[in-house]
PDB file of N, CA and C in Angstrom:
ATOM      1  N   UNK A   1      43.834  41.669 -88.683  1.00  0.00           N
ATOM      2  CA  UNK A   1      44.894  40.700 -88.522  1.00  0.00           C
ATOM      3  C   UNK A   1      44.565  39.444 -89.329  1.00  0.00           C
ATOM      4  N   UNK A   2      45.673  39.038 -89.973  1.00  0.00           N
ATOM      5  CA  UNK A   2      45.307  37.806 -90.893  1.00  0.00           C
ATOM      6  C   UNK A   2      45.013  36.376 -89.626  1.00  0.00           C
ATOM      7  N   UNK A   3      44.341  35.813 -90.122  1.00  0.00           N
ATOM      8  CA  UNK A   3      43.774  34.649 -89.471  1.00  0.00           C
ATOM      9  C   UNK A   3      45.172  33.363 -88.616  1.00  0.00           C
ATOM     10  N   UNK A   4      46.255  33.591 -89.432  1.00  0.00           N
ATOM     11  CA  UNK A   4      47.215  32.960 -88.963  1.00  0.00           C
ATOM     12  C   UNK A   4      47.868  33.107 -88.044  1.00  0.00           C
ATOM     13  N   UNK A   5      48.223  35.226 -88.408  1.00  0.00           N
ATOM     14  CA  UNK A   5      48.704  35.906 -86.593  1.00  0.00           C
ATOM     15  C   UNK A   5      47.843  35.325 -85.326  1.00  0.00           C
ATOM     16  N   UNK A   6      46.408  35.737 -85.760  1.00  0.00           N
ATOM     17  CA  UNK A   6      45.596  35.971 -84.772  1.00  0.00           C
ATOM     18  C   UNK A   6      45.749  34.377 -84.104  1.00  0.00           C
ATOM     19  N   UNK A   7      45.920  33.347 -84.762  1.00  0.00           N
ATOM     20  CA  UNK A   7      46.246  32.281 -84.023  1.00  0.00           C
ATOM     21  C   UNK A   7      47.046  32.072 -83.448  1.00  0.00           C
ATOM     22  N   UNK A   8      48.258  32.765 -83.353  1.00  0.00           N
ATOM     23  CA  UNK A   8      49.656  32.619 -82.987  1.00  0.00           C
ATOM     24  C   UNK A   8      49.473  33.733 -81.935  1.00  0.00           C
ATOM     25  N   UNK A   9      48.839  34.604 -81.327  1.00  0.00           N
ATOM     26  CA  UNK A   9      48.471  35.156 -80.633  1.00  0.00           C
ATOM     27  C   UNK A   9      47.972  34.903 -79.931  1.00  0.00           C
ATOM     28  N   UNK A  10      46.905  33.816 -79.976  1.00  0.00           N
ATOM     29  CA  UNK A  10      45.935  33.180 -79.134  1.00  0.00           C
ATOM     30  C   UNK A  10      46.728  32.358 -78.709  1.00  0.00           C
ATOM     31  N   UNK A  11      47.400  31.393 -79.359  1.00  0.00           N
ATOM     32  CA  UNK A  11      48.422  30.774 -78.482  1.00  0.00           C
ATOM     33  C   UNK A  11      49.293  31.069 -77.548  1.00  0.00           C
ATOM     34  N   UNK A  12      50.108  32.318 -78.040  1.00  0.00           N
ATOM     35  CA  UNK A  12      51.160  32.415 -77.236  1.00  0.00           C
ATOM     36  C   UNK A  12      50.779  33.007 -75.725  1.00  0.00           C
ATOM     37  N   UNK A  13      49.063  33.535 -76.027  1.00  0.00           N
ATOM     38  CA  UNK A  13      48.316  34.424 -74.551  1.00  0.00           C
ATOM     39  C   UNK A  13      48.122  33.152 -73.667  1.00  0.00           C
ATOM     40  N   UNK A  14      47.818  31.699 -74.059  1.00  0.00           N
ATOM     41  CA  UNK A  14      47.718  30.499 -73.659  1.00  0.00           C
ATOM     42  C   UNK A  14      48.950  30.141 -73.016  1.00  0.00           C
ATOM     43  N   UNK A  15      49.737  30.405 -74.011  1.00  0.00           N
ATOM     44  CA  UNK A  15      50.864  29.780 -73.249  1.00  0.00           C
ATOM     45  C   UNK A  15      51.577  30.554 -72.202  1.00  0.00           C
ATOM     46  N   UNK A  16      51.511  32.078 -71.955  1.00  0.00           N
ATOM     47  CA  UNK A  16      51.629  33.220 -71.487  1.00  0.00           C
ATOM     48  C   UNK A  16      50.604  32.754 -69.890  1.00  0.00           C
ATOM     49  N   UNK A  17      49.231  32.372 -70.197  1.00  0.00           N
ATOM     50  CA  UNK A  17      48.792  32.193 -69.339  1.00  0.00           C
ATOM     51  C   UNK A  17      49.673  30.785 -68.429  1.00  0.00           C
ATOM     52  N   UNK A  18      49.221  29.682 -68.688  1.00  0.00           N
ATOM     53  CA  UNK A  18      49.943  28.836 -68.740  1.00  0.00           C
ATOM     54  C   UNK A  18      51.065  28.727 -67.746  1.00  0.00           C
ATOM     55  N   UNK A  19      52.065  29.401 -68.201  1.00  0.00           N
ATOM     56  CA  UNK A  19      53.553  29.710 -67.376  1.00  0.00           C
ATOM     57  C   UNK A  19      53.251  30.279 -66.064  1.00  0.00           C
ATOM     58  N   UNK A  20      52.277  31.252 -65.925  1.00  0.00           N
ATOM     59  CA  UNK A  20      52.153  31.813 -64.859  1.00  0.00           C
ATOM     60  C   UNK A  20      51.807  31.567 -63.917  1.00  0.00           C
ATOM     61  N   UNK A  21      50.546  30.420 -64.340  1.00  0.00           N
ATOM     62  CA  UNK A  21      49.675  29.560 -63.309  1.00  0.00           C
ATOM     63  C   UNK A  21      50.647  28.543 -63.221  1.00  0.00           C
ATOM     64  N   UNK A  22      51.482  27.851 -63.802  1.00  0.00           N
ATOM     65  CA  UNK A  22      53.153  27.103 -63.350  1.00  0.00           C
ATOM     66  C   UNK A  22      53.716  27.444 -62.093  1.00  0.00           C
ATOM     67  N   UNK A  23      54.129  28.720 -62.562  1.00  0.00           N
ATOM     68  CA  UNK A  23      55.013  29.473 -61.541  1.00  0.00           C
ATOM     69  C   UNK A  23      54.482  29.886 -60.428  1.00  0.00           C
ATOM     70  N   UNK A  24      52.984  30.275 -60.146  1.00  0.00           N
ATOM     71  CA  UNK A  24      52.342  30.555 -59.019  1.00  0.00           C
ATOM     72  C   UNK A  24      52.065  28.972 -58.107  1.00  0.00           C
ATOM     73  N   UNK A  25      51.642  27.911 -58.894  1.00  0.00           N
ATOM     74  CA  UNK A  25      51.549  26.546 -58.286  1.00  0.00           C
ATOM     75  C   UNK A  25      53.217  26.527 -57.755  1.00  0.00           C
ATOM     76  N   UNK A  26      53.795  26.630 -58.557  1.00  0.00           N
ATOM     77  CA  UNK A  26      55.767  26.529 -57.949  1.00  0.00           C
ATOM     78  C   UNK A  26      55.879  26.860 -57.153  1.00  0.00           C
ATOM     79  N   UNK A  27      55.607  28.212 -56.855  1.00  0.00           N
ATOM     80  CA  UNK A  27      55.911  29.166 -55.651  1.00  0.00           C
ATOM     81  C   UNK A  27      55.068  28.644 -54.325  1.00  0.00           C
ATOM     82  N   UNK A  28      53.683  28.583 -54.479  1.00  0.00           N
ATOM     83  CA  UNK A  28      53.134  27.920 -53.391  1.00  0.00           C
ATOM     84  C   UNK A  28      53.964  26.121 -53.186  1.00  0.00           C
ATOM     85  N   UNK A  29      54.276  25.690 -53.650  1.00  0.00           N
ATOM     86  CA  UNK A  29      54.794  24.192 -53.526  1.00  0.00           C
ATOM     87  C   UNK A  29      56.034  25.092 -52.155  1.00  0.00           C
ATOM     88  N   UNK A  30      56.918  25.358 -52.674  1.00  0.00           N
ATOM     89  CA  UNK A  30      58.286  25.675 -52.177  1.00  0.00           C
ATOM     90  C   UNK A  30      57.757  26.615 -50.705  1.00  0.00           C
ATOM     91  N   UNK A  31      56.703  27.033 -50.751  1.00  0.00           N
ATOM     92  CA  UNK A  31      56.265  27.778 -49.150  1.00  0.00           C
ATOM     93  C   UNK A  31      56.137  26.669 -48.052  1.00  0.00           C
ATOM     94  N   UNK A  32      55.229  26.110 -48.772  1.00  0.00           N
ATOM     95  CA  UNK A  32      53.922  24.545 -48.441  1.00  0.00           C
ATOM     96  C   UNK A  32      55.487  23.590 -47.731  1.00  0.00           C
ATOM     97  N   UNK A  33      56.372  23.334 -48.605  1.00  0.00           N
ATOM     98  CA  UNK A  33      57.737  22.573 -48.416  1.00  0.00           C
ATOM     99  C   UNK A  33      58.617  23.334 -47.522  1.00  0.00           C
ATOM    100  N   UNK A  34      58.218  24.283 -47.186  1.00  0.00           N
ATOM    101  CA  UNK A  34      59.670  25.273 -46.308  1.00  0.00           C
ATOM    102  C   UNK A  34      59.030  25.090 -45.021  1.00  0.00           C
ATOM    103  N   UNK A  35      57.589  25.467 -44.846  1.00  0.00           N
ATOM    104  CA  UNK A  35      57.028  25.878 -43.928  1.00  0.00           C
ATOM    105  C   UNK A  35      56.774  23.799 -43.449  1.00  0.00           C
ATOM    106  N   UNK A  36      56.711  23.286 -43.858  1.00  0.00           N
ATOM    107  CA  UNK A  36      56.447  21.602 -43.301  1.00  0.00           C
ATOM    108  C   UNK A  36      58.188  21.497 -43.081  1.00  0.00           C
ATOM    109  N   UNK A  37      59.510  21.875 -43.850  1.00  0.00           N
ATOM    110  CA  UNK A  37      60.835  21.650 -43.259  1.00  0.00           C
ATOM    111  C   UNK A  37      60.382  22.569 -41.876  1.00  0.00           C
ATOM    112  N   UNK A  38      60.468  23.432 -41.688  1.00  0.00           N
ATOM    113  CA  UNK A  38      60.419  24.011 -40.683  1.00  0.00           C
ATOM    114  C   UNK A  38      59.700  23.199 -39.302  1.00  0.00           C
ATOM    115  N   UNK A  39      58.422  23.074 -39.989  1.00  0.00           N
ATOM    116  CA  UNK A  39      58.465  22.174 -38.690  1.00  0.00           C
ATOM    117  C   UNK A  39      58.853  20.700 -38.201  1.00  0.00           C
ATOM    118  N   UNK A  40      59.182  20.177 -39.203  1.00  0.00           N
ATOM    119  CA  UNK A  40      59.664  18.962 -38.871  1.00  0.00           C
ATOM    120  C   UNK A  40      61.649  19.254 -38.692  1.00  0.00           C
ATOM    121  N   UNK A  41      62.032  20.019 -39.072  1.00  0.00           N
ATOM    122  CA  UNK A  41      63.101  20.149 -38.715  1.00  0.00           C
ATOM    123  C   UNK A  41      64.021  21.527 -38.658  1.00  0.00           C
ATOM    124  N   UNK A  42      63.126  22.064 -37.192  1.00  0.00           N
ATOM    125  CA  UNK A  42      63.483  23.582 -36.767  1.00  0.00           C
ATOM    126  C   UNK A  42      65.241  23.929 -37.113  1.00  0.00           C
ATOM    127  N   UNK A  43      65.428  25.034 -37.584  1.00  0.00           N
ATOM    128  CA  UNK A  43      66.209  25.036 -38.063  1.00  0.00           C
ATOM    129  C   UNK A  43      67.468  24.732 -38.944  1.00  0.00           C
ATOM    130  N   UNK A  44      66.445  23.744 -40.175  1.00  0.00           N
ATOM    131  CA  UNK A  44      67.141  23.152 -41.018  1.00  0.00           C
ATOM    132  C   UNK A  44      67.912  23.880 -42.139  1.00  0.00           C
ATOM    133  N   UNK A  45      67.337  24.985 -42.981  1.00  0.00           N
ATOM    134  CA  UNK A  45      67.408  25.816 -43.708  1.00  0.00           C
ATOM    135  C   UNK A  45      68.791  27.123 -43.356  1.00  0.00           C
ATOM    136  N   UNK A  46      68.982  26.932 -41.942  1.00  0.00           N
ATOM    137  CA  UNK A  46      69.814  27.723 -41.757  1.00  0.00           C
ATOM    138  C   UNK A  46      71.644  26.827 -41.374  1.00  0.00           C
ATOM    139  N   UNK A  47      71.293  25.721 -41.943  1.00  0.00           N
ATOM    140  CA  UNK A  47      72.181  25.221 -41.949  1.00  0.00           C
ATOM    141  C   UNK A  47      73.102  24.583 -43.309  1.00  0.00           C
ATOM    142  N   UNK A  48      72.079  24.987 -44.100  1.00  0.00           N
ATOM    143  CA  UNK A  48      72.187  24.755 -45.804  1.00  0.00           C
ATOM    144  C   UNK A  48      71.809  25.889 -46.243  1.00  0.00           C
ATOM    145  N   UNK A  49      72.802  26.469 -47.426  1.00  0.00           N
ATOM    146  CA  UNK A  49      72.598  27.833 -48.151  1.00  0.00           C
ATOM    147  C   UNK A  49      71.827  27.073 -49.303  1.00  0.00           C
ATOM    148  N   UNK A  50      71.985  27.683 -50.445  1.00  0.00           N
ATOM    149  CA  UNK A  50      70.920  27.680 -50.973  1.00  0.00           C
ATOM    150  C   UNK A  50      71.467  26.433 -53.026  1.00  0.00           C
ATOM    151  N   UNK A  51      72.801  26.466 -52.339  1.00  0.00           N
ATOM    152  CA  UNK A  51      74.442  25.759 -53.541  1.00  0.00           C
ATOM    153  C   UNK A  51      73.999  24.350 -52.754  1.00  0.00           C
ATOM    154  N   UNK A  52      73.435  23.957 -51.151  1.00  0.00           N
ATOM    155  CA  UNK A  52      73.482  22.312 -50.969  1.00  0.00           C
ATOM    156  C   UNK A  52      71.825  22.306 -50.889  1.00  0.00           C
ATOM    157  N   UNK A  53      70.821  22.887 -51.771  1.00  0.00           N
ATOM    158  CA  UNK A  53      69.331  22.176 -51.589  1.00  0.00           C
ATOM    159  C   UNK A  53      69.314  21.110 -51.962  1.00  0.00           C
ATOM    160  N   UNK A  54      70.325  20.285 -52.663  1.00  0.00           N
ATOM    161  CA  UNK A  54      69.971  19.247 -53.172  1.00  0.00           C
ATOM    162  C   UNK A  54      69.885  18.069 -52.283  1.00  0.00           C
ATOM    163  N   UNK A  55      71.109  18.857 -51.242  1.00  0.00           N
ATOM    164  CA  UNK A  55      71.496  17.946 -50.356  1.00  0.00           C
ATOM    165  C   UNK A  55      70.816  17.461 -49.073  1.00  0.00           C
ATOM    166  N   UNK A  56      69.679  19.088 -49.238  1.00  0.00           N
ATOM    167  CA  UNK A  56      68.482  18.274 -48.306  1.00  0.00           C
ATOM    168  C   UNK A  56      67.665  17.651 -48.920  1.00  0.00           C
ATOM    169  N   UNK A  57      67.344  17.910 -49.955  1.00  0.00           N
ATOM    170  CA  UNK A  57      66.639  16.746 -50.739  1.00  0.00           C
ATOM    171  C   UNK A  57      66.674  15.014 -50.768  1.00  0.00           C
ATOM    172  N   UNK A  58      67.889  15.177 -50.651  1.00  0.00           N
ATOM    173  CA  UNK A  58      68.451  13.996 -50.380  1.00  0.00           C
ATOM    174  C   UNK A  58      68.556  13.695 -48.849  1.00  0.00           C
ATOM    175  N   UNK A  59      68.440  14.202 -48.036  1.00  0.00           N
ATOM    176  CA  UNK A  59      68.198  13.986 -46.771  1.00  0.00           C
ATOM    177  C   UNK A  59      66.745  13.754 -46.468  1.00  0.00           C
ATOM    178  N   UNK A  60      65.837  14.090 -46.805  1.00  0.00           N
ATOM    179  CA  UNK A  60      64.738  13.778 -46.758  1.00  0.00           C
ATOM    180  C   UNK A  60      64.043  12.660 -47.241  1.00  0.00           C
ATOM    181  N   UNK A  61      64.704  12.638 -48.986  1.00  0.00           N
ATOM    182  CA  UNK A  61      64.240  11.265 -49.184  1.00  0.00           C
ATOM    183  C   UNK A  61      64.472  10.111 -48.093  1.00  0.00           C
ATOM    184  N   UNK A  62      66.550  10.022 -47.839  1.00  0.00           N
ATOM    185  CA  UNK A  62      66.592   8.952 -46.653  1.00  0.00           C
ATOM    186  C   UNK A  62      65.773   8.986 -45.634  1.00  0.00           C
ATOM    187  N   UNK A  63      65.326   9.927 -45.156  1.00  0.00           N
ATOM    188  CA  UNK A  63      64.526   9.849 -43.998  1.00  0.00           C
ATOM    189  C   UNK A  63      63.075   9.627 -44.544  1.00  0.00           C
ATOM    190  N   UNK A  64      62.620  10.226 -45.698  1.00  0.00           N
ATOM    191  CA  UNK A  64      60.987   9.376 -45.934  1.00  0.00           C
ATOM    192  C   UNK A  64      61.575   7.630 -46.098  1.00  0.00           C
ATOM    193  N   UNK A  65      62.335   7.640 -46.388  1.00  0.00           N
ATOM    194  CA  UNK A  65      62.377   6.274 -46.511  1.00  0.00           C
ATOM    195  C   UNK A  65      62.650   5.181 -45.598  1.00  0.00           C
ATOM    196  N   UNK A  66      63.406   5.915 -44.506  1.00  0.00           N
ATOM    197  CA  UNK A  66      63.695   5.226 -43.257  1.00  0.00           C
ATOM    198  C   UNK A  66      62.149   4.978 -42.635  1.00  0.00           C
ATOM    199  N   UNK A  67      61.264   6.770 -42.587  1.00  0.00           N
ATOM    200  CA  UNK A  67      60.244   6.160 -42.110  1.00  0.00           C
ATOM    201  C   UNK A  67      59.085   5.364 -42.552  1.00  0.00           C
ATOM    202  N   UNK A  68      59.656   5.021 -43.474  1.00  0.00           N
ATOM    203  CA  UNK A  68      58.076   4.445 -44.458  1.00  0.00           C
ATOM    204  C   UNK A  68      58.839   2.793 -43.604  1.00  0.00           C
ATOM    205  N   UNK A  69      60.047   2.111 -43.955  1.00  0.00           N
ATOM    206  CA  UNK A  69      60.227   1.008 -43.165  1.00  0.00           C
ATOM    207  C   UNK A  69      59.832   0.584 -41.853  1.00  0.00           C
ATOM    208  N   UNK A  70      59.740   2.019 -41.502  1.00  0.00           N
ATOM    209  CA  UNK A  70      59.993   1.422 -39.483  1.00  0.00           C
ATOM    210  C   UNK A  70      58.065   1.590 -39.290  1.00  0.00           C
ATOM    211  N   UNK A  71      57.390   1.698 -40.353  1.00  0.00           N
ATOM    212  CA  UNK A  71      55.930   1.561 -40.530  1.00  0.00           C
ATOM    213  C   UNK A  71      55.591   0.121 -40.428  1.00  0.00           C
TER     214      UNK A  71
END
């Protein structure tokens, strides 16, 4: 292999790697985040499909933020 492939190979196995260890940190984030909604707010998830996540997002911020004040 000419010296140029072989670099472009090495990269793209980098970047190949890379994505995966992304997506595995992603996936654990969104467990870590379901499983802490869950307990702070039993049955939240079944009240939002999956078209309003944003909208708990936004519910949460107000509420980190309510409680960071009443600190």
């Amino acid at each position: 292999m000419p010296i140029i492939e072989d670099s472009k190979y090495k990269d793209l196995r980098f970047l190949s790697r890379q994505y995966f260890s992304f997506n595995s940190i992603k996936v654990q984030q969104k467990v870590n985040f379901s499983n802490l909604t869950d307990m702070l707010f039993p049955g939240y998830y079944q009240l939002l499909n999956e078209n309003n996540y944003i909208l708990g997002l936004k519910v949460f911020q107000k509420y980190s933020l309510e409680t960071i004040k009443n600190i």
